[in-house]
N, C-alpha and C. Protein backbone atom coordinates (compact mmCIF):
# COMPACT_ATOMS: atom_id res chain seq x y z
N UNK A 1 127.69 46.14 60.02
CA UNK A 1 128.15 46.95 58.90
C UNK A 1 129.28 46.24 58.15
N UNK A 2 130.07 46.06 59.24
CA UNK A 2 131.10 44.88 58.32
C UNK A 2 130.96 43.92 57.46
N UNK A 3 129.61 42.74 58.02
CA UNK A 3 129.67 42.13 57.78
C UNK A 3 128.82 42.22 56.13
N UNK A 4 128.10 43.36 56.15
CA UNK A 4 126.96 43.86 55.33
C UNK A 4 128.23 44.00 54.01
N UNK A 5 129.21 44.48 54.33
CA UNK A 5 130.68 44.81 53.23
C UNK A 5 130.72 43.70 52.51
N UNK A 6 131.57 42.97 52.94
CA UNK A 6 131.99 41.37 52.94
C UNK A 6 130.76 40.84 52.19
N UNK A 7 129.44 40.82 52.63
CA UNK A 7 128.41 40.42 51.57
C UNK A 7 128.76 40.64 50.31
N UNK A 8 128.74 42.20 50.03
CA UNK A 8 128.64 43.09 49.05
C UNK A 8 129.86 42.63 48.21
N UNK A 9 131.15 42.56 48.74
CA UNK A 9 132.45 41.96 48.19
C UNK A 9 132.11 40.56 47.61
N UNK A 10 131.82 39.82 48.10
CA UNK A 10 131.64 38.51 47.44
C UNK A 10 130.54 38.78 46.44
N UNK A 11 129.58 39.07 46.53
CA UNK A 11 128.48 39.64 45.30
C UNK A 11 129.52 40.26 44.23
N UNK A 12 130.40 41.41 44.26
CA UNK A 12 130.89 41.88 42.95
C UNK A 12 132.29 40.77 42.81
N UNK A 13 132.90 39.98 43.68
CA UNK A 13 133.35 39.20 42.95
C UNK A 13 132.99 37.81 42.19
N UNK A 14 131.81 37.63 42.58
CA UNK A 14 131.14 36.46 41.58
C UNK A 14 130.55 37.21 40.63
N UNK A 15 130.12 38.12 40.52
CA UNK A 15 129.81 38.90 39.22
C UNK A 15 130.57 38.87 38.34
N UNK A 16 131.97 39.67 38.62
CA UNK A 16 133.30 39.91 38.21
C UNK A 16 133.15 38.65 37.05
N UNK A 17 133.43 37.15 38.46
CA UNK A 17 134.05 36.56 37.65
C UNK A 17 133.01 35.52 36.38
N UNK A 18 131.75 36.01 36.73
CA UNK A 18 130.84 35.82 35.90
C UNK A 18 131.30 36.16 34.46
N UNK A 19 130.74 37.42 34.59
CA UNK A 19 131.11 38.79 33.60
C UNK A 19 132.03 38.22 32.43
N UNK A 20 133.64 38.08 33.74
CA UNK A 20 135.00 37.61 32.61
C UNK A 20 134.83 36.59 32.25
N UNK A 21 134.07 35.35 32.42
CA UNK A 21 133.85 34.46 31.87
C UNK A 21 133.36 34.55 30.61
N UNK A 22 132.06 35.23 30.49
CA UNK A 22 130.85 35.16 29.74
C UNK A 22 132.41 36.72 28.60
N UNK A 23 132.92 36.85 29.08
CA UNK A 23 133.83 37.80 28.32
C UNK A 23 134.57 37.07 27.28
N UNK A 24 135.46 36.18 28.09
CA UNK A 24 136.31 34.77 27.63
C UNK A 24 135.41 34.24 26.51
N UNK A 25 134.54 33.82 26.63
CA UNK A 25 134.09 33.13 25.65
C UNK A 25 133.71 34.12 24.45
N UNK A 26 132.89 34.86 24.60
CA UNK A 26 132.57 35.82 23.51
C UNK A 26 133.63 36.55 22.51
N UNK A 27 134.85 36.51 23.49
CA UNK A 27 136.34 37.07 22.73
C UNK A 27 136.80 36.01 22.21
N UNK A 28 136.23 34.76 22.37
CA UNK A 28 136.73 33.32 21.08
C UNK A 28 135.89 33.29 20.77
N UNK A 29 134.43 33.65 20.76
CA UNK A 29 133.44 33.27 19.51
C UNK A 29 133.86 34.41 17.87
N UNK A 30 133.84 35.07 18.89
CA UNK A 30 133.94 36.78 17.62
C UNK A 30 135.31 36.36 16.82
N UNK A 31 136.43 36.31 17.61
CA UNK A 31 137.84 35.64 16.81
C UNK A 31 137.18 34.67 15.59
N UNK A 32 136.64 33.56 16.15
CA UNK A 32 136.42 32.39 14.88
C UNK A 32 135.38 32.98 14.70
N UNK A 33 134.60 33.84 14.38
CA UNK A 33 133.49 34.23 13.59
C UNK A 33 133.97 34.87 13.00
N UNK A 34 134.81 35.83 13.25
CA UNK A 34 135.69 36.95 12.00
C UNK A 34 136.54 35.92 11.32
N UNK A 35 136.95 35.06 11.93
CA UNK A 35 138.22 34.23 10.97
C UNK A 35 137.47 33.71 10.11
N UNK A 36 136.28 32.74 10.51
CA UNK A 36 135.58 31.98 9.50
C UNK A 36 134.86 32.86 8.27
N UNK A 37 134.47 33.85 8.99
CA UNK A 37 133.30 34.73 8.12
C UNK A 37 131.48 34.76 8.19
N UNK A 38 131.46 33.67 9.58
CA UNK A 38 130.23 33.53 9.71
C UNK A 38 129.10 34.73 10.28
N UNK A 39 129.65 35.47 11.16
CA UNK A 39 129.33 36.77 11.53
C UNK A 39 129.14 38.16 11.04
N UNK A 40 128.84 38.66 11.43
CA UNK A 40 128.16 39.85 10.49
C UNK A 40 130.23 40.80 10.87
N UNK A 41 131.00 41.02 9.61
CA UNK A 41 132.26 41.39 10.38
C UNK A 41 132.66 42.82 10.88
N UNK A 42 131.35 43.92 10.32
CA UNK A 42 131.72 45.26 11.04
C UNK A 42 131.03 45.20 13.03
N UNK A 43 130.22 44.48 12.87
CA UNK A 43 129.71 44.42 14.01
C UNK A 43 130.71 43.78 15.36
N UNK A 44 130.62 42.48 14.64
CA UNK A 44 131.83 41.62 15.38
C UNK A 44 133.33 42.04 15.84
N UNK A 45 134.23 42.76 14.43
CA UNK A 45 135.10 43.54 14.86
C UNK A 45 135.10 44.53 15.99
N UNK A 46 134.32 44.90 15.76
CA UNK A 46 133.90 46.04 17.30
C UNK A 46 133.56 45.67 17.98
N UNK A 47 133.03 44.40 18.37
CA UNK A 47 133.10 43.86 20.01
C UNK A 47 133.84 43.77 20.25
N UNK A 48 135.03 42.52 18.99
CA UNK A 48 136.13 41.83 19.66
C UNK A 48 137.24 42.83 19.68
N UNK A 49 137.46 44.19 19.10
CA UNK A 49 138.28 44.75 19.38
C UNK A 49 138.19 46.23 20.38
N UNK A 50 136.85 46.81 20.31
CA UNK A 50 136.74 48.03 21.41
C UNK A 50 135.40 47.47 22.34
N UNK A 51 134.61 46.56 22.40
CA UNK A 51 133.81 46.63 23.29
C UNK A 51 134.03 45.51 24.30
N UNK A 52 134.82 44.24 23.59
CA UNK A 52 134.87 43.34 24.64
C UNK A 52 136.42 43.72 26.00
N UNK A 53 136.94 44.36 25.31
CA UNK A 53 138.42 44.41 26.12
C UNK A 53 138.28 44.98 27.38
N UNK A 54 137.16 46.10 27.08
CA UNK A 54 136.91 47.00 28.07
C UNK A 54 136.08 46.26 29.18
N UNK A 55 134.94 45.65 28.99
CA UNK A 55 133.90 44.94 29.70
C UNK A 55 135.39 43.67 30.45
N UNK A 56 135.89 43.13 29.68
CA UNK A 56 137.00 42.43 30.46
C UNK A 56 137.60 42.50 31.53
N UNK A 57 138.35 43.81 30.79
CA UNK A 57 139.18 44.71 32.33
C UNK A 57 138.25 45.04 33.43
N UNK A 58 136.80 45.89 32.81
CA UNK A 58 136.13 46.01 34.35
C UNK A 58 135.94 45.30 35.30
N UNK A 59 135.64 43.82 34.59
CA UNK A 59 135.24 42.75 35.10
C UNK A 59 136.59 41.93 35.96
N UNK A 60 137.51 41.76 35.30
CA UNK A 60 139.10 41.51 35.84
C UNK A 60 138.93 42.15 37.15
N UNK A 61 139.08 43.66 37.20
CA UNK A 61 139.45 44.17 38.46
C UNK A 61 138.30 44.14 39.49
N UNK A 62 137.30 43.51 39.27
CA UNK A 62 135.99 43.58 39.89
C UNK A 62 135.89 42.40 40.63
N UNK A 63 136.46 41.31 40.10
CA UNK A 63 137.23 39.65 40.26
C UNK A 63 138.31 39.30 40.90
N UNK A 64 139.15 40.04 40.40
CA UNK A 64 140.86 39.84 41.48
C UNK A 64 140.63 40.66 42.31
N UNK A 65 140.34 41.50 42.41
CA UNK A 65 140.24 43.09 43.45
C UNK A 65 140.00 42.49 44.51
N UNK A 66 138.71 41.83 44.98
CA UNK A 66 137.87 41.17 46.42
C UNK A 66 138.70 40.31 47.01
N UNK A 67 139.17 39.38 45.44
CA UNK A 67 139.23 38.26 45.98
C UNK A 67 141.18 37.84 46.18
N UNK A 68 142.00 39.13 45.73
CA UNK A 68 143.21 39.35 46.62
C UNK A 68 142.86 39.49 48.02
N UNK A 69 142.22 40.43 48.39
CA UNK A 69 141.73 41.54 48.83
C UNK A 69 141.65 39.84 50.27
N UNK A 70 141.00 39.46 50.11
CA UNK A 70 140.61 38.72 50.95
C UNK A 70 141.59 36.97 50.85
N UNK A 71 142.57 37.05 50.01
CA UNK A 71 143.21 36.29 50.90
C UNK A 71 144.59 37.05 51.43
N UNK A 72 144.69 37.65 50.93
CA UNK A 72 145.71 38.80 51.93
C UNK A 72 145.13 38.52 53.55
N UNK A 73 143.72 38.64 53.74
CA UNK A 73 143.38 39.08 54.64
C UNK A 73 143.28 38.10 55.78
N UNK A 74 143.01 36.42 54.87
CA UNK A 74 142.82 35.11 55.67
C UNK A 74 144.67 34.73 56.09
N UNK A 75 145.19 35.31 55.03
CA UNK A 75 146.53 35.07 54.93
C UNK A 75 147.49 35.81 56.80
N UNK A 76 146.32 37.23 56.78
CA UNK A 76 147.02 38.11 57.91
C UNK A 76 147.94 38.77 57.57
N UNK A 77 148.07 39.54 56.14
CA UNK A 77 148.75 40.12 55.00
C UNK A 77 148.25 41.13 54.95
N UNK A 78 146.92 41.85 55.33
CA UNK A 78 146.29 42.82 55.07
C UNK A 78 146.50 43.97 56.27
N UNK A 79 147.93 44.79 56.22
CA UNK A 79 148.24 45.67 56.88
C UNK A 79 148.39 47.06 55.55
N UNK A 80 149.20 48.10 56.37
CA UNK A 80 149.27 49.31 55.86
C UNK A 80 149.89 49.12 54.16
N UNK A 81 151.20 48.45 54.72
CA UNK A 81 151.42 48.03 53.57
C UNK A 81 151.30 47.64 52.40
N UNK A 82 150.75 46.42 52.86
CA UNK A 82 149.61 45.88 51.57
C UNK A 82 148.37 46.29 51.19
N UNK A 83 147.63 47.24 52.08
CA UNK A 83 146.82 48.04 51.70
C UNK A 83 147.31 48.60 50.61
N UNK A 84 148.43 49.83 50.14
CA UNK A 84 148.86 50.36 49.87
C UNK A 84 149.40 50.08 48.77
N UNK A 85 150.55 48.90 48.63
CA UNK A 85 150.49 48.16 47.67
C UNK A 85 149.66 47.99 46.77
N UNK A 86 148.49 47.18 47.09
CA UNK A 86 147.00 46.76 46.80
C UNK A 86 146.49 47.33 45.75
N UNK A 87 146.31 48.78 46.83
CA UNK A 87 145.27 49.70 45.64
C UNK A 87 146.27 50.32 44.78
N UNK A 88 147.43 50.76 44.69
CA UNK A 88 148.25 50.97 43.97
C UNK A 88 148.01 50.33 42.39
N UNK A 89 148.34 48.60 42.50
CA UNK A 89 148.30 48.63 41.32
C UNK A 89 146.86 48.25 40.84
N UNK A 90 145.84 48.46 41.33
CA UNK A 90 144.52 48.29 40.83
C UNK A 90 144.31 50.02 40.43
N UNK A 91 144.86 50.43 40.81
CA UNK A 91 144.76 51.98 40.35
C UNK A 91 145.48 52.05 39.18
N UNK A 92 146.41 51.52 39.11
CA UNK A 92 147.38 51.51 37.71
C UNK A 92 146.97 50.84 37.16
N UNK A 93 146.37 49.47 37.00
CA UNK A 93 145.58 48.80 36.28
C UNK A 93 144.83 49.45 35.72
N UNK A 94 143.48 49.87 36.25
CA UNK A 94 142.58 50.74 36.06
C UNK A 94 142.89 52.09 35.36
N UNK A 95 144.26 52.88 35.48
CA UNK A 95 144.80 54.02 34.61
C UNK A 95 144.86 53.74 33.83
N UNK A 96 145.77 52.21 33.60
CA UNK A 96 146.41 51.44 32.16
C UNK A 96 145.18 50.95 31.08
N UNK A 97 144.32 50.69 31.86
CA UNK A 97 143.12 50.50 30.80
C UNK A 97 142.20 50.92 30.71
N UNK A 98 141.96 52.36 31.06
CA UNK A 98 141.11 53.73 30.31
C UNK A 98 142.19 54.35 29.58
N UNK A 99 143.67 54.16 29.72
CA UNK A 99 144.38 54.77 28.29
C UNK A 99 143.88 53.98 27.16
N UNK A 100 144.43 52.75 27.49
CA UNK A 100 144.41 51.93 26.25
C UNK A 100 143.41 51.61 25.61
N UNK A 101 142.27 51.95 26.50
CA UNK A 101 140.74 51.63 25.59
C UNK A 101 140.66 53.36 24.83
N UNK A 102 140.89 53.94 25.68
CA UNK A 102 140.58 55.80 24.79
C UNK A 102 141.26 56.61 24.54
N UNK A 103 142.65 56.43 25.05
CA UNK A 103 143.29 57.53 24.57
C UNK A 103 144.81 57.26 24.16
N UNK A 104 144.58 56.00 23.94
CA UNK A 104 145.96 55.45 23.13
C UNK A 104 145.84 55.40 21.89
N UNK A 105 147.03 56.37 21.37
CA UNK A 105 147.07 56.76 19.74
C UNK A 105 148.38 55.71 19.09
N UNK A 106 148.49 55.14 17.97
CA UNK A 106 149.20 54.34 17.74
C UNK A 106 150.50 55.40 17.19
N UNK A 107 150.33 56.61 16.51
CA UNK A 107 151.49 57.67 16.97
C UNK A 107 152.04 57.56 15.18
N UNK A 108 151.55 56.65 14.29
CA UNK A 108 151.50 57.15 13.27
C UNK A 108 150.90 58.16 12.49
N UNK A 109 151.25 59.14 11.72
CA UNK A 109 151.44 60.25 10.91
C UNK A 109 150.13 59.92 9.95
N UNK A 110 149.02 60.43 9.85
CA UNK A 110 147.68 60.34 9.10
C UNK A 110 148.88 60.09 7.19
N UNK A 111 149.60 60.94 7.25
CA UNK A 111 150.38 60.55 5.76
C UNK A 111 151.26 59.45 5.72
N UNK A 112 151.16 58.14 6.75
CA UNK A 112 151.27 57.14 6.29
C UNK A 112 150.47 56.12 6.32
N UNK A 113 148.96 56.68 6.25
CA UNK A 113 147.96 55.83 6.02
C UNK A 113 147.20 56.27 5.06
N UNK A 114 147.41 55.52 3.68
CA UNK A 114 146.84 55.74 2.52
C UNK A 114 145.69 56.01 2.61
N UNK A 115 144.37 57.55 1.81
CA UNK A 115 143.68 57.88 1.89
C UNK A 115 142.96 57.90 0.51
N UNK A 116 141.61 58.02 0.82
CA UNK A 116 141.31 57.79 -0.77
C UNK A 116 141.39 58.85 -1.52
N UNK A 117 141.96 59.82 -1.49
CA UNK A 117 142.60 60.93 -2.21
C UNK A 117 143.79 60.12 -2.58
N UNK A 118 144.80 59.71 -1.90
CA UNK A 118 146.10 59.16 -2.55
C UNK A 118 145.79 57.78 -3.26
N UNK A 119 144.62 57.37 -3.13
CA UNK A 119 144.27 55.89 -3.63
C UNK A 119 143.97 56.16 -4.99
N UNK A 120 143.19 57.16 -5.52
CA UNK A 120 142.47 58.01 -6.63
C UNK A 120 143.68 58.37 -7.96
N UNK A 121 144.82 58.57 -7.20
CA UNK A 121 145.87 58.96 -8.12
C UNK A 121 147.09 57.82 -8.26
N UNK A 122 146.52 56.80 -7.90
CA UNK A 122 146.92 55.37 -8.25
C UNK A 122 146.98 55.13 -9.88
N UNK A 123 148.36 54.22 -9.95
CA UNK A 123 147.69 53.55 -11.30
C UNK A 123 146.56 52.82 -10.90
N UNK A 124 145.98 52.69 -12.37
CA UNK A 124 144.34 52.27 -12.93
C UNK A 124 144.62 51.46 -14.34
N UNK A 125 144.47 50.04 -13.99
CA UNK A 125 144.15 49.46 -15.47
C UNK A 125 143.27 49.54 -16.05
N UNK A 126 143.08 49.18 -17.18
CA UNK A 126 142.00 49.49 -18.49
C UNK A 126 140.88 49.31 -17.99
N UNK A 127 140.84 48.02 -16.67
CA UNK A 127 139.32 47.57 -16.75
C UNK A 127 139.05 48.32 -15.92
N UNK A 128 139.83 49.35 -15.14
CA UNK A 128 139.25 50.50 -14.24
C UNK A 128 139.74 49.81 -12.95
N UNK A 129 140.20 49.02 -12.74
CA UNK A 129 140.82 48.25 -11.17
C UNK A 129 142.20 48.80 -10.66
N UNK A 130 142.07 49.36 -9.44
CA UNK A 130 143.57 49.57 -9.45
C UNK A 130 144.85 48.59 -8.91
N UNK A 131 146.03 49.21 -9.75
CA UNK A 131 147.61 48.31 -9.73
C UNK A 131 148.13 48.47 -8.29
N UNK A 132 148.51 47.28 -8.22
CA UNK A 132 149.31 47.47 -7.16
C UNK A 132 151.04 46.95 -7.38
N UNK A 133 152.09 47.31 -7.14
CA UNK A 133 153.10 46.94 -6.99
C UNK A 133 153.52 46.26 -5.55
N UNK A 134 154.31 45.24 -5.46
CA UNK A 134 154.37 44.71 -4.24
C UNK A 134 155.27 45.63 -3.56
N UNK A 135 155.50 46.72 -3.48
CA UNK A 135 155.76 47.88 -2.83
C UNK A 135 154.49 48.41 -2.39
N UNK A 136 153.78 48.75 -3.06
CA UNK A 136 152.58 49.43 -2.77
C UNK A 136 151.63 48.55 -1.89
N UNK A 137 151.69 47.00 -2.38
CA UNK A 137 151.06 46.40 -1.38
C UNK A 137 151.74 46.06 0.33
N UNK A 138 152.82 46.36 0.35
CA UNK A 138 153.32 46.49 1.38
C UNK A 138 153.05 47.51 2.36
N UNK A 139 152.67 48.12 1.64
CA UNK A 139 152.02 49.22 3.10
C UNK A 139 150.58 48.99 3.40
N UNK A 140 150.18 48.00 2.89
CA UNK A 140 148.45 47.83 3.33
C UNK A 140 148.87 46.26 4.49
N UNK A 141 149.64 46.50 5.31
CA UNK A 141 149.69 45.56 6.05
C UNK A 141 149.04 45.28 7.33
N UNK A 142 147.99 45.99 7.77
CA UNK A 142 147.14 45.76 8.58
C UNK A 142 147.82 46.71 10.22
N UNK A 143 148.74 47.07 9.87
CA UNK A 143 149.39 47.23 11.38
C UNK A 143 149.16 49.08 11.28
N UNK A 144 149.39 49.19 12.63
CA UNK A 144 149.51 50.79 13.09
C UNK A 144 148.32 51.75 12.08
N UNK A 145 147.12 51.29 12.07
CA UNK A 145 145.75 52.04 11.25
C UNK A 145 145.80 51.71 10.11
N UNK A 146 146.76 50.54 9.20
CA UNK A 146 146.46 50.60 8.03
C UNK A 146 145.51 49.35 7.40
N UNK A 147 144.66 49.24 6.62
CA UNK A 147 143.95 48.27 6.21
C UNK A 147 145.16 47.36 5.97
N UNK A 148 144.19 45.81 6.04
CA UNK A 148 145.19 44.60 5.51
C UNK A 148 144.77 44.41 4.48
N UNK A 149 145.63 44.01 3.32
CA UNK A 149 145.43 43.95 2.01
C UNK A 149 146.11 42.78 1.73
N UNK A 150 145.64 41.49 0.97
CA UNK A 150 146.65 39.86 0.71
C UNK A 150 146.55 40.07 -1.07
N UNK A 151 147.10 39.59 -1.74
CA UNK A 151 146.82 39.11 -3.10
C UNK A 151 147.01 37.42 -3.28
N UNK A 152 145.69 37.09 -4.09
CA UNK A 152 145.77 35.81 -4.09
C UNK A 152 145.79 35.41 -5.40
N UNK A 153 146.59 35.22 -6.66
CA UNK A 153 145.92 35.03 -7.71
C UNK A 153 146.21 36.43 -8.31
N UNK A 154 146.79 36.93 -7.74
CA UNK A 154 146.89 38.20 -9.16
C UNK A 154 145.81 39.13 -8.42
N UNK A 155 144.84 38.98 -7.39
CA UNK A 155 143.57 40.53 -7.23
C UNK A 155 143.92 40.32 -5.72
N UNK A 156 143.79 41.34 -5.76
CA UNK A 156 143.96 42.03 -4.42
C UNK A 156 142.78 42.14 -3.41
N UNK A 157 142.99 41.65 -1.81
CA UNK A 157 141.40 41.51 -1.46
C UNK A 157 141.98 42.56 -0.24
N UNK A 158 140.95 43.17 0.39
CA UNK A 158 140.74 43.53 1.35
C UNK A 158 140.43 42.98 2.47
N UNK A 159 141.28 42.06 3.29
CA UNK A 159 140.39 41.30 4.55
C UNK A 159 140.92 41.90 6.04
N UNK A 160 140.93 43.01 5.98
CA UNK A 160 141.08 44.38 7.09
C UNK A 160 140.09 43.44 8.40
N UNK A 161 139.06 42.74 7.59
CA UNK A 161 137.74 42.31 9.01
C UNK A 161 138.27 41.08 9.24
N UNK A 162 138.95 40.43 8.79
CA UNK A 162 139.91 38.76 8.75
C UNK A 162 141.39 39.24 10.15
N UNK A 163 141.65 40.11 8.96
CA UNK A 163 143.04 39.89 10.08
C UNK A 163 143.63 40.93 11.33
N UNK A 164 144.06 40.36 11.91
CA UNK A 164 143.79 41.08 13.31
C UNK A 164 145.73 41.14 13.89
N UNK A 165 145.69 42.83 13.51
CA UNK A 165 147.06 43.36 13.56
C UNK A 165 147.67 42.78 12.54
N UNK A 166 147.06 42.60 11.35
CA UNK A 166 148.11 42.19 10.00
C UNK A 166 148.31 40.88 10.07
N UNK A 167 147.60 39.90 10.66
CA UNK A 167 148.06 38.51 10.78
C UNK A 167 147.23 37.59 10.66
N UNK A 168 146.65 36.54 10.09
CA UNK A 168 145.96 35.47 10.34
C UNK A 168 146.27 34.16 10.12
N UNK A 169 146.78 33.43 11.20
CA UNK A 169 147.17 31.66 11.02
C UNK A 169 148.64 31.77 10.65
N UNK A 170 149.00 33.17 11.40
CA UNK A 170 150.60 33.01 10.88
C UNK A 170 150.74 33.64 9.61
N UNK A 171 149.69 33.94 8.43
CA UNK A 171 150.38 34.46 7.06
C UNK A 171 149.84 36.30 7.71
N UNK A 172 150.84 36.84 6.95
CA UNK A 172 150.58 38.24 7.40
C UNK A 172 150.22 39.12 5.82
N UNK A 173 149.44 40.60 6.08
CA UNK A 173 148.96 41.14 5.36
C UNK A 173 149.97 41.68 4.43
N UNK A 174 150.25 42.45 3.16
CA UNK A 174 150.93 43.13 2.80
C UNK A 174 151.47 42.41 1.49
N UNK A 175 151.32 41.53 1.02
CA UNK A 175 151.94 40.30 0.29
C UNK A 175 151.19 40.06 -0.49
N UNK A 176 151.60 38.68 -1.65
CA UNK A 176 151.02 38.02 -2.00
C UNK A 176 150.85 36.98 -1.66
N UNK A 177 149.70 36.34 -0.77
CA UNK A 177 149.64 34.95 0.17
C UNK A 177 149.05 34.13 -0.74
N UNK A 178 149.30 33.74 -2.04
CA UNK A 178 148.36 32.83 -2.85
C UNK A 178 148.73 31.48 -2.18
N UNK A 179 150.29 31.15 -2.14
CA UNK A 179 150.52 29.54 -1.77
C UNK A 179 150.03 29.51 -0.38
N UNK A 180 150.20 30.46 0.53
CA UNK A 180 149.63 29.98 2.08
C UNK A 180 148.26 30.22 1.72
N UNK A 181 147.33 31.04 1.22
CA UNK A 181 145.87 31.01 1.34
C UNK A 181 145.26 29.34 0.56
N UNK A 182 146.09 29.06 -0.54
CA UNK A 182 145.25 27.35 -1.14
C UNK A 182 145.69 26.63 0.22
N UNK A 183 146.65 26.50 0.96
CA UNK A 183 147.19 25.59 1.90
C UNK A 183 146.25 24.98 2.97
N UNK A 184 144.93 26.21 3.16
CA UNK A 184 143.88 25.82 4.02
C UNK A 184 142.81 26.41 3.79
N UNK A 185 142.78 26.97 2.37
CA UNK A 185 141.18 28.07 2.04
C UNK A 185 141.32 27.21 0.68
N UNK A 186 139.91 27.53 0.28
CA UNK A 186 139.66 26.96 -1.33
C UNK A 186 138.99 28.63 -1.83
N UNK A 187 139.20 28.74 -3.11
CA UNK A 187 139.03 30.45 -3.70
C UNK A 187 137.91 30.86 -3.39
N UNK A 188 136.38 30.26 -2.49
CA UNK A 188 134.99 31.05 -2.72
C UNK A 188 135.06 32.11 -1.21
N UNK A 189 135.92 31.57 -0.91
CA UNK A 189 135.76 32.03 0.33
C UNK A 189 136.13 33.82 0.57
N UNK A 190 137.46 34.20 -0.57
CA UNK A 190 137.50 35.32 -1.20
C UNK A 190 136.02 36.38 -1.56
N UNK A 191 135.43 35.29 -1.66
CA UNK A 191 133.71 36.13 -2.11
C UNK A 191 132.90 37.24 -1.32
N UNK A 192 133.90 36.70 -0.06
CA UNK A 192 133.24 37.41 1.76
C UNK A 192 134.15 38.46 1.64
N UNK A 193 135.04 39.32 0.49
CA UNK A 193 136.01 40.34 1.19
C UNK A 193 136.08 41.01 -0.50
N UNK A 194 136.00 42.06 -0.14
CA UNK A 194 136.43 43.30 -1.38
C UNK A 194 137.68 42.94 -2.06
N UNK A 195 137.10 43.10 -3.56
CA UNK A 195 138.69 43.25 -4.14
C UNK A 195 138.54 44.91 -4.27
N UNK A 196 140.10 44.55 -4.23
CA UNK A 196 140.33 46.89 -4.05
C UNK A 196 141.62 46.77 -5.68
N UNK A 197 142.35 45.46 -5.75
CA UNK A 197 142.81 45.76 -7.19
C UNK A 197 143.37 44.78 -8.08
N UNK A 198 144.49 44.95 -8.69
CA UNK A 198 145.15 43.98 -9.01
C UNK A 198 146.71 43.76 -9.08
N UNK A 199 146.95 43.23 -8.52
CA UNK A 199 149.11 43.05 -8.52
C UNK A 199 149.72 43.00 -9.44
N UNK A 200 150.64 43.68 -10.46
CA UNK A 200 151.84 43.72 -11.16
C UNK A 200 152.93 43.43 -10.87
């Protein structure tokens, strides 16, 4: 029976560390596929931000779990104690990331995330595009639920599927990034992302 365990343990920790592998990589393909634009980016965003994290962690604790687990045990470490210890923080692990995958709220106020009711009563130039003031573009900075918004050139793009927590390559959302976006983009590349207006 024991030994039938111990099988079973080494089976879910080569899985595990299968799994996080084949995790690892897919959480840097999706990154440079959203950065580049080669990927389809509503799809991709949602791996790399709610489907891969989770498959990670399962896989993490499915990987370290055994394979503490068992050198504790070659070690002669595996008493009450460290039992106890042990599952402790694989239990807190495991608490810590079913919050953070479902029920962690970022704790901002729905009225400081611009809605398209408050977008609607925006200024509107002639050609029907709406103004932005670099006040106004400052709150589209990608962080705590809000879209990321850059201006490059005077129009305003939407690359909410580009940047990840308001940031990409170091330039952050909310601004006008024209001199950092020529520094390593040439303008077609703008073509892959909504304009939502234009900067005053």
């Amino acid at each position: 029976m024991k030994n039938n365990f111990q099988w079973w343990l080494v089976k879910i920790d080569r899985f595990g560390a299968w799994v996080l592998l084949a995790t690892v990589v897919l959480f840097f393909v999706t990154s440079y596929g959203m950065e580049k634009g080669f990927l389809d980016q509503k799809t991709t965003r949602w791996l790399h931000t709610d489907f891969l994290p989770v498959v990670g962690a399962v896989a993490f604790i499915m990987h370290t779990g055994p394979a503490v687990r068992m050198a504790l045990i070659c070690n002669k470490l595996w008493n009450k104690i460290t039992k106890t210890i042990f599952f402790a923080i694989y239990i807190f692990l495991a608490a810590g990331f079913v919050w953070a995958a479902f029920f962690y709220q970022s704790g901002v106020p729905d009225s400081a995330i611009p809605s398209e009711k408050q977008n609607q009563t925006q200024n509107i130039s002639e050609s029907g595009a709406r103004i932005f003031t670099a006040q106004d573009l400052a709150r589209y900075n990608g962080k705590n639920g809000n879209p990321a918004y850059i201006a490059v050139d005077g129009t305003v793009y939407d690359v909410s599927s580009l940047y990840i927590n308001g940031t990409h390559k170091g330039c952050s959302a909310g601004k006008d990034a024209t001199a950092e976006f020529y520094q390593d983009h040439s303008k077609e590349i703008l073509t892959r992302y909504p304009m939502v207006g234009i900067l005053k």
